[in-house]
C-alpha atoms as a PDB file:
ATOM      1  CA  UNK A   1     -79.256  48.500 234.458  1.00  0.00           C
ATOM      2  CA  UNK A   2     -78.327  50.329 231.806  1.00  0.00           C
ATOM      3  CA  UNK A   3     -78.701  53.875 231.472  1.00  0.00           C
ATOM      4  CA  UNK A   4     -77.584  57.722 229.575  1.00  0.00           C
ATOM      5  CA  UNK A   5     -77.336  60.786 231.592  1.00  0.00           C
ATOM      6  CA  UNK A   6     -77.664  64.237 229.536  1.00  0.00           C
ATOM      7  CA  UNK A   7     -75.780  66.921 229.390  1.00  0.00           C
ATOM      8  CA  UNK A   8     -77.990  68.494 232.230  1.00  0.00           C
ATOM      9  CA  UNK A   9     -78.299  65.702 234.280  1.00  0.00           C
ATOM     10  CA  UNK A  10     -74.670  65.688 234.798  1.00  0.00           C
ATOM     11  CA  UNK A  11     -74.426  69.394 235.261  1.00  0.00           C
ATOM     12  CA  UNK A  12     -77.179  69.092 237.990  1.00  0.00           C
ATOM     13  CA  UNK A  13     -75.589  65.774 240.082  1.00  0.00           C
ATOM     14  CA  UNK A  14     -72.228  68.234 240.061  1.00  0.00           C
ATOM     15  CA  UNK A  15     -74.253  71.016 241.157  1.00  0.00           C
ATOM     16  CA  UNK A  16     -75.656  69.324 243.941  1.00  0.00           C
ATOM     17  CA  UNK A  17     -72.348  67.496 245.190  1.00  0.00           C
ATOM     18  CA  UNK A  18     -71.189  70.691 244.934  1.00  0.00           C
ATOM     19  CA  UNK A  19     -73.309  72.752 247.078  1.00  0.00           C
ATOM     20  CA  UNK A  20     -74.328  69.835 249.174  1.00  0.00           C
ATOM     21  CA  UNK A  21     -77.802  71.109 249.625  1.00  0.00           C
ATOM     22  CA  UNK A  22     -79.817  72.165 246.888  1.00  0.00           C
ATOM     23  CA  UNK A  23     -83.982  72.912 246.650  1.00  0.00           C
ATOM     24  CA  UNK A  24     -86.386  72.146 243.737  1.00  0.00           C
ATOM     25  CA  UNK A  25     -87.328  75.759 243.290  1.00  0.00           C
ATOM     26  CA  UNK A  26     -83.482  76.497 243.203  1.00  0.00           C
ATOM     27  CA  UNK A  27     -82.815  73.636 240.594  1.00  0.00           C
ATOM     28  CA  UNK A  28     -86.227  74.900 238.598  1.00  0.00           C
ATOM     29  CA  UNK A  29     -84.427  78.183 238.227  1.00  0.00           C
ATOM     30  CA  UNK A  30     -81.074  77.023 237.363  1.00  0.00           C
ATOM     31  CA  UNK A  31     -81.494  74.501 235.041  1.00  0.00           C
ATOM     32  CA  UNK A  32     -85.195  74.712 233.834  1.00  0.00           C
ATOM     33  CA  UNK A  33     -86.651  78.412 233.659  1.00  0.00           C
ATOM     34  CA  UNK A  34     -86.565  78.615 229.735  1.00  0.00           C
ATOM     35  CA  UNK A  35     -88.858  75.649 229.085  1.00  0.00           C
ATOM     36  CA  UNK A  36     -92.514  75.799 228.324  1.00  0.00           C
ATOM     37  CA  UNK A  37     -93.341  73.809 232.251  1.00  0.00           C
ATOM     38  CA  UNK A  38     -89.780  73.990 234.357  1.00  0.00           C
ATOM     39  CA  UNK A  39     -91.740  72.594 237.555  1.00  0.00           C
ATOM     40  CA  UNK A  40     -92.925  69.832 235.774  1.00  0.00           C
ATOM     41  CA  UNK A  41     -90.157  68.869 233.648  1.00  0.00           C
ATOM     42  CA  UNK A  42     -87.435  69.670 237.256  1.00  0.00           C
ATOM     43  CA  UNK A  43     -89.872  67.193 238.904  1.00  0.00           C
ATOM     44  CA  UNK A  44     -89.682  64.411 236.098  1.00  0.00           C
ATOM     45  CA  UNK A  45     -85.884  64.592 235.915  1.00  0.00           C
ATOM     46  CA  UNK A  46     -84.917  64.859 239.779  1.00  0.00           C
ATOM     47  CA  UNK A  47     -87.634  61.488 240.102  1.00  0.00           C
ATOM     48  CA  UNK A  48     -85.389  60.038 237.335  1.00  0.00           C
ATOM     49  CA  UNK A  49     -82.240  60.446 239.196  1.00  0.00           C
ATOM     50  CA  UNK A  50     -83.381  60.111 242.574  1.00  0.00           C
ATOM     51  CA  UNK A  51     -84.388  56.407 241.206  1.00  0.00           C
ATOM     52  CA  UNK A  52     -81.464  55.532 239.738  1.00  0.00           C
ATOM     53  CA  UNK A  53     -79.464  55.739 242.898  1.00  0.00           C
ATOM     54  CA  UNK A  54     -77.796  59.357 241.583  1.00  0.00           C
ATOM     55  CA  UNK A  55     -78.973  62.316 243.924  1.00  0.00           C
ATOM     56  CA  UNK A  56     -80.792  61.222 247.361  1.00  0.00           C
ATOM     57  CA  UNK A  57     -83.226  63.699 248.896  1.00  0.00           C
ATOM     58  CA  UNK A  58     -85.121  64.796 252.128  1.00  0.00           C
ATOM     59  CA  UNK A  59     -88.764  65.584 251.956  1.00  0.00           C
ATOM     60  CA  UNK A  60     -88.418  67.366 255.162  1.00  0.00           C
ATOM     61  CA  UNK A  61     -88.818  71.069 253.620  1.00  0.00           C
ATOM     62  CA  UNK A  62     -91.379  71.964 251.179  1.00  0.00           C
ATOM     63  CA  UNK A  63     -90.059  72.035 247.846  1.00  0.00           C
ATOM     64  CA  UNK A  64     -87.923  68.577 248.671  1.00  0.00           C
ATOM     65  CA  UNK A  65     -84.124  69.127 248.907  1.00  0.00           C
ATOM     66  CA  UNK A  66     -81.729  67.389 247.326  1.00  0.00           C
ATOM     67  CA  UNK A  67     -78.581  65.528 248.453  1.00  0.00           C
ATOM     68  CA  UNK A  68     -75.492  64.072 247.272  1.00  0.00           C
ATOM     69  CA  UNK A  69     -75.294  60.413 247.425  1.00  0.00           C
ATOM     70  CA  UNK A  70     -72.379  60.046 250.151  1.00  0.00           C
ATOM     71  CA  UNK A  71     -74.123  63.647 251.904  1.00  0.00           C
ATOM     72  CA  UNK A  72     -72.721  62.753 255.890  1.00  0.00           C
ATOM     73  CA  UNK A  73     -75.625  64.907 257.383  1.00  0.00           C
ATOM     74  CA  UNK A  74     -79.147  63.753 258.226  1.00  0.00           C
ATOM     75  CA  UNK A  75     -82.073  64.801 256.188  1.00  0.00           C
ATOM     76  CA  UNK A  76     -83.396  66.848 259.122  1.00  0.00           C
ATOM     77  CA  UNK A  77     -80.083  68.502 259.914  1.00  0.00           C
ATOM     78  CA  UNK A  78     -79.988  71.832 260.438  1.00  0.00           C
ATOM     79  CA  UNK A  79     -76.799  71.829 258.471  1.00  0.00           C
ATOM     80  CA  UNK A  80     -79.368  71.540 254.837  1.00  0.00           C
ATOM     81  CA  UNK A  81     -80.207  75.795 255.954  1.00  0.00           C
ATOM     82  CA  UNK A  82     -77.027  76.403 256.426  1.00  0.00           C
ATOM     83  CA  UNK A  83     -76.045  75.190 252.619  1.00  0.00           C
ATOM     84  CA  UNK A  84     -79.047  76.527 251.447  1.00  0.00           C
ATOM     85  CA  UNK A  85     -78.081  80.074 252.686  1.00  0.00           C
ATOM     86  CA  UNK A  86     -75.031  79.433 250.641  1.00  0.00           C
ATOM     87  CA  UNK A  87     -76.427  78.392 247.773  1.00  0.00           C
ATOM     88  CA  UNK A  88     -78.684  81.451 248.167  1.00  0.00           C
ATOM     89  CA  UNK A  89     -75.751  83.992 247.803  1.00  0.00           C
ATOM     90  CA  UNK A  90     -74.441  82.282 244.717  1.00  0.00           C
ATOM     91  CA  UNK A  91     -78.061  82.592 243.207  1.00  0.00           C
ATOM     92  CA  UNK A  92     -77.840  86.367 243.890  1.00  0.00           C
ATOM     93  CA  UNK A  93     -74.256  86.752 242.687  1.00  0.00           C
ATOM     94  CA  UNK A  94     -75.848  84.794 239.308  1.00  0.00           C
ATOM     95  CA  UNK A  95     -78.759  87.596 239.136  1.00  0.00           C
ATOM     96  CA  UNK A  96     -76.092  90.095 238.098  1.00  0.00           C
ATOM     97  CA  UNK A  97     -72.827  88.523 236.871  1.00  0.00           C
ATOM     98  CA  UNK A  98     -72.008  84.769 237.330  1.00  0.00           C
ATOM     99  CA  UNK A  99     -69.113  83.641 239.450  1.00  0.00           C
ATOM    100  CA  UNK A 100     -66.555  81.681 238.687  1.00  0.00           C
ATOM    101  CA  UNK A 101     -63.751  78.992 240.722  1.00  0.00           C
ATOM    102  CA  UNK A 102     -66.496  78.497 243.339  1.00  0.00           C
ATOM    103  CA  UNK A 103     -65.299  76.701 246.690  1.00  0.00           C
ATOM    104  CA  UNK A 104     -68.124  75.868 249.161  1.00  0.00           C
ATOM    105  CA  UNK A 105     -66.785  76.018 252.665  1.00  0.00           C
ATOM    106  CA  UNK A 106     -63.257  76.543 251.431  1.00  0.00           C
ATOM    107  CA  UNK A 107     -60.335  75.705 254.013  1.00  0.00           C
ATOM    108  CA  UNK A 108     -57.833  77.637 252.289  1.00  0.00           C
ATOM    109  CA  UNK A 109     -55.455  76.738 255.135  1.00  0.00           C
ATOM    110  CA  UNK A 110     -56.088  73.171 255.080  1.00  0.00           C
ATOM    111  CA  UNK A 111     -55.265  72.879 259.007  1.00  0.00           C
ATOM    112  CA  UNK A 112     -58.098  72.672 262.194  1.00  0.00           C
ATOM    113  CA  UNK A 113     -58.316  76.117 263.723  1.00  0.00           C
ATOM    114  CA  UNK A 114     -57.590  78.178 260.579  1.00  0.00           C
ATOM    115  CA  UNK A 115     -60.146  80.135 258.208  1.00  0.00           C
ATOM    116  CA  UNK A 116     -62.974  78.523 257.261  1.00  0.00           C
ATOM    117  CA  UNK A 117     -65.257  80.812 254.977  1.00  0.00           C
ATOM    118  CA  UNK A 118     -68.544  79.496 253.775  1.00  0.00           C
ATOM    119  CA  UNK A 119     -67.867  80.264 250.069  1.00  0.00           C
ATOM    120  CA  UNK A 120     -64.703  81.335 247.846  1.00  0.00           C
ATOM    121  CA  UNK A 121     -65.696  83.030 244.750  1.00  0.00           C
ATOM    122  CA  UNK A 122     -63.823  85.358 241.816  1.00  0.00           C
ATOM    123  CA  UNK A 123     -66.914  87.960 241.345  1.00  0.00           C
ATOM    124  CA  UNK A 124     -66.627  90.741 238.942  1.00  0.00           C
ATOM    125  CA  UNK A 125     -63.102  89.631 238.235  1.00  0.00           C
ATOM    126  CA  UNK A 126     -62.192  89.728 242.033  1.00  0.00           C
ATOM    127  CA  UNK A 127     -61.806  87.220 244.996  1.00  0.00           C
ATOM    128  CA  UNK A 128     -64.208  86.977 247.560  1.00  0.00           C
ATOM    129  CA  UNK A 129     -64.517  84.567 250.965  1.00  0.00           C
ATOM    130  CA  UNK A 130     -67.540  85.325 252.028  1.00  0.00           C
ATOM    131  CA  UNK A 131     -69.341  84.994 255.831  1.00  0.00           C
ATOM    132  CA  UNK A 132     -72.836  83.819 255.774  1.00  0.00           C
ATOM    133  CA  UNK A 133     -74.256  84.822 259.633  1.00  0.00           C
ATOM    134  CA  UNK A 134     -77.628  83.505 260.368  1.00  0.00           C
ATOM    135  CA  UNK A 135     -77.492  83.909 263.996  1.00  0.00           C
ATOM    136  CA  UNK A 136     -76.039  86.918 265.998  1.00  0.00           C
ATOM    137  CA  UNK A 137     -72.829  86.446 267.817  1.00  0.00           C
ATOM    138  CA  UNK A 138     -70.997  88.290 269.857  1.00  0.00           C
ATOM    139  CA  UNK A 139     -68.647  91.421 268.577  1.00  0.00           C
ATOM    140  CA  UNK A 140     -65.636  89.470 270.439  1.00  0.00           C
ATOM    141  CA  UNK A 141     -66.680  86.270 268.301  1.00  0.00           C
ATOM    142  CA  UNK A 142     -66.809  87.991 265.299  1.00  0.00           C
ATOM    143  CA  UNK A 143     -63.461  89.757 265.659  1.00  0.00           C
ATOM    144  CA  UNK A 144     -61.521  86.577 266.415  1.00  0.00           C
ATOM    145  CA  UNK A 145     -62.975  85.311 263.352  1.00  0.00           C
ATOM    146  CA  UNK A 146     -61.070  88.850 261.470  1.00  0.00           C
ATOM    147  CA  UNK A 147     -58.269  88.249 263.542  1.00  0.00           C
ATOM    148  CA  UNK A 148     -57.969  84.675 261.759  1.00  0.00           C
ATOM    149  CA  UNK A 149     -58.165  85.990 258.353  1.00  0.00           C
ATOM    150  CA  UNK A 150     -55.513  88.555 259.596  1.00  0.00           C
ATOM    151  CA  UNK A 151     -53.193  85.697 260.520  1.00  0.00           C
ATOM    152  CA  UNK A 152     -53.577  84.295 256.752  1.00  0.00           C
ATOM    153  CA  UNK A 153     -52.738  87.453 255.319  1.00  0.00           C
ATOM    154  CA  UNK A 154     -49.380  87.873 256.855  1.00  0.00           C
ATOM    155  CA  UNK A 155     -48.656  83.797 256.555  1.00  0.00           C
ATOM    156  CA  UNK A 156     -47.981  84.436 252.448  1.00  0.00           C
ATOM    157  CA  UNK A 157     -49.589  80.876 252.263  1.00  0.00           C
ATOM    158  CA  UNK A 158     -52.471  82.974 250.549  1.00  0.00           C
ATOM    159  CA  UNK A 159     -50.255  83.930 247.724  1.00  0.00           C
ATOM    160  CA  UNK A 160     -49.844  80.198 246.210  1.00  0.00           C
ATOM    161  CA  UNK A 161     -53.512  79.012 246.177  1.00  0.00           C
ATOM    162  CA  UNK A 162     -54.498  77.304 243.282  1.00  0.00           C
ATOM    163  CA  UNK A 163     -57.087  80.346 241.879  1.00  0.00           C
ATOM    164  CA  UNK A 164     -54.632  83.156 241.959  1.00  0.00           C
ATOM    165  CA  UNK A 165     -53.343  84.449 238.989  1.00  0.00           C
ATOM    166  CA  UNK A 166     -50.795  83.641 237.198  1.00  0.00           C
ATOM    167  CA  UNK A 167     -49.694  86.809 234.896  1.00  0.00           C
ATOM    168  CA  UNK A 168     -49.957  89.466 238.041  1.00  0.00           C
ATOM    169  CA  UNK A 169     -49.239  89.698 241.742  1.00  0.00           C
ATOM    170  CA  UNK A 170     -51.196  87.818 243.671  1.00  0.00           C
ATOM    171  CA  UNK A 171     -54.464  89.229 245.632  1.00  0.00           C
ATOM    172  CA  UNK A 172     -55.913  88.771 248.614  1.00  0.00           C
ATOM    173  CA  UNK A 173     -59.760  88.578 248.943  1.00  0.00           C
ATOM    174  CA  UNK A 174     -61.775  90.905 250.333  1.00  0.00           C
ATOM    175  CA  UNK A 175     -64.117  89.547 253.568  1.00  0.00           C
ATOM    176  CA  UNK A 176     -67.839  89.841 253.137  1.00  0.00           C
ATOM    177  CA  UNK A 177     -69.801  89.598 255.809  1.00  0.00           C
ATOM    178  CA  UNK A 178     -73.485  88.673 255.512  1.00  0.00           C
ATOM    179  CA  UNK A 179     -75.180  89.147 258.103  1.00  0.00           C
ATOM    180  CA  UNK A 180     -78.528  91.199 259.611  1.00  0.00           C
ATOM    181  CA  UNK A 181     -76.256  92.394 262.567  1.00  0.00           C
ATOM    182  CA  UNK A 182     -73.357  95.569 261.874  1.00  0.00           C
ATOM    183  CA  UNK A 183     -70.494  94.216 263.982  1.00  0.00           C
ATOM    184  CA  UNK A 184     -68.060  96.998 265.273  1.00  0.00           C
ATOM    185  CA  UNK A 185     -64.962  94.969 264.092  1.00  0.00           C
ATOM    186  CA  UNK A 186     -61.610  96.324 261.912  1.00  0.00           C
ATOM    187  CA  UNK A 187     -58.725  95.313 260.259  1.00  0.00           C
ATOM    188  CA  UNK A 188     -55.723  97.316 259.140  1.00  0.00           C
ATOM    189  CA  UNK A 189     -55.014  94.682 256.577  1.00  0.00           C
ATOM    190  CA  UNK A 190     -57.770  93.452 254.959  1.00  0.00           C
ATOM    191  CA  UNK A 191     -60.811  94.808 253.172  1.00  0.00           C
ATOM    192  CA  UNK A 192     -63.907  93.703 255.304  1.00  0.00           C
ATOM    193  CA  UNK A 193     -67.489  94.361 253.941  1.00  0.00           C
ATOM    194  CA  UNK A 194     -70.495  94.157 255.879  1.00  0.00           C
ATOM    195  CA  UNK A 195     -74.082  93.814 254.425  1.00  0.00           C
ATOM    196  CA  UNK A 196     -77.547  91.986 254.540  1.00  0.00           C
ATOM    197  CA  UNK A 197     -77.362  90.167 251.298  1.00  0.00           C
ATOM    198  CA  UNK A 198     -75.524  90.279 247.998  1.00  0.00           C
ATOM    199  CA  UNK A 199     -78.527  92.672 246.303  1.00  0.00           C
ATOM    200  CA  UNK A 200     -77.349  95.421 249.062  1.00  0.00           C
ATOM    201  CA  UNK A 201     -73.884  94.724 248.113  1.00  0.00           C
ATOM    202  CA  UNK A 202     -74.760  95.595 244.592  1.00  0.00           C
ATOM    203  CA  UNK A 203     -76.207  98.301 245.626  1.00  0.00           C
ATOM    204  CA  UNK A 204     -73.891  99.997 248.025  1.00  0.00           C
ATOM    205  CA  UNK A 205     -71.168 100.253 245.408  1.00  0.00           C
ATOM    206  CA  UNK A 206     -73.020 100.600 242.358  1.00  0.00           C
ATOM    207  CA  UNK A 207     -71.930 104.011 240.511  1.00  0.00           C
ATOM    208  CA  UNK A 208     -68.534 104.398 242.691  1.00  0.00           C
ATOM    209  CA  UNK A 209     -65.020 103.605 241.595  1.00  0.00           C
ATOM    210  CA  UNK A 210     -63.905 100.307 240.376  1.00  0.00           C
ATOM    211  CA  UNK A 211     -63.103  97.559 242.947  1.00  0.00           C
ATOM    212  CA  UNK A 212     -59.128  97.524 243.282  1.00  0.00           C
ATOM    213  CA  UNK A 213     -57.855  93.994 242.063  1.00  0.00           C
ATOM    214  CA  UNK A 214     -54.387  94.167 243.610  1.00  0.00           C
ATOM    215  CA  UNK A 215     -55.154  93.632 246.810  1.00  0.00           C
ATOM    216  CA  UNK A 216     -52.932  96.405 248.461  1.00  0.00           C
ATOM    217  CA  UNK A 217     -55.727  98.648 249.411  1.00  0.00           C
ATOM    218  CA  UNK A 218     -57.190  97.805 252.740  1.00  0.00           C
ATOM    219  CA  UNK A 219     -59.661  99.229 254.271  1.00  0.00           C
ATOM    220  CA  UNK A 220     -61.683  98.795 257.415  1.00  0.00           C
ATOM    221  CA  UNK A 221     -65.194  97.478 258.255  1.00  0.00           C
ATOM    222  CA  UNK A 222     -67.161 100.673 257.279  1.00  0.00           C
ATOM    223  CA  UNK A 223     -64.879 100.825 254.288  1.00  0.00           C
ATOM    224  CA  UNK A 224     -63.616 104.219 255.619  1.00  0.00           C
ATOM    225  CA  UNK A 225     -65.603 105.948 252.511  1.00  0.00           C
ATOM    226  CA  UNK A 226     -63.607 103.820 249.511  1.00  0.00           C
ATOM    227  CA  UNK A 227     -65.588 103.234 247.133  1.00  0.00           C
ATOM    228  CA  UNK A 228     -66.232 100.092 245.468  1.00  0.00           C
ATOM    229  CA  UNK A 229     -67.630  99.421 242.245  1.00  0.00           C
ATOM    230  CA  UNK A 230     -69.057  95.725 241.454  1.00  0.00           C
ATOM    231  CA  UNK A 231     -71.227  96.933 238.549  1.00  0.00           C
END
């Protein structure tokens, strides 16, 4: 069968293989908002695909969610929330600047056992792994997870991935946290930042002085008053 994609249809199979896990309303708002009926015309064009073998999809949620065509998780898994919560912080981040060399579920260390943060981003012109929490765990749990990141940081491996840059020295991304829950947890070496959702973020540092890019700044889970400004 013979067949042309657009432009958009290839940006939207990329976006979905990419975030594994992607709505209707989140593709409508994406890829669609500036035309006269984006519902309709999403709907036409993720039938189209989801025909021709390209995208699959679960009609277990209401809007349907759709799936890369190799996705390894079932279409009633509860992994689908847990990469729509990503994909939920990147829509966020996109509300006020858009972010760029995006890694979903990034394994920096590329061994079992090492860090493993939901999503790498450069935001705002800095580097961010970021910690989506949608259940509470325990302040000892939480804390081993820091004392991972620690580890990293004094491994140097850190300094050689593929995103840093190539005209400075290289940084070391701050830790977001997203959670519900405040976790008493600390580093001395890393910059850990704990909030309810990107919007908060934006708002906790908006007016204060600029983020520091070079990475040697560290501060502790309540930020010890540094002030941080993503605006």
């Amino acid at each position: 069968m013979s067949f042309r994609l657009s432009q958009r249809d290839k940006d939207i199979i990329g976006f979905i293989n990419q975030f594994r896990a992607v709505d209707r309303d989140s593709l409508v708002e994406l890829f669609f908002k500036q035309l006269k009926s984006p519902i309709n015309a999403c709907n036409s064009v993720m039938v189209r695909l989801y025909r021709l073998g390209l995208i699959e999809r679960t009609q277990q949620y209401s809007p349907t969610v759709y799936l890369p065509v190799d996705a390894k998780i079932k279409k009633n898994s509860q992994k689908i929330l847990h990469f729509l919560s990503i994909l939920d912080v990147y829509k966020q981040m996109c509300s006020y600047s858009m972010p760029k060399s995006i890694i979903v579920e990034d394994k920096p260390t590329r061994r079992k056992g090492g860090i493993e943060p939901d999503l790498f981003c450069i935001f705002k012109g800095s580097p961010f792994w970021i910690e989506i929490q949608r259940n509470q765990y325990s302040e000892q749990k939480i804390q081993a997870k820091i004392n991972l990141y620690e580890e990293f940081f004094f491994s140097d491996e850190w300094k050689t991935l593929q995103w840093q840059p190539e005209d400075r020295a290289a940084i070391f991304p701050s830790v977001i946290l997203i959670t519900p829950v405040r976790y008493a947890v600390s580093s001395d070496c890393i910059r850990i930042i704990q909030v309810g959702s990107i919007h908060e973020l934006m708002e906790k540092y908006k007016g204060s002085a600029k983020l520091q890019k070079n990475g040697r700044q560290r501060v502790s889970s309540s930020s010890n008053g540094s002030k941080i400004n993503l605006t």
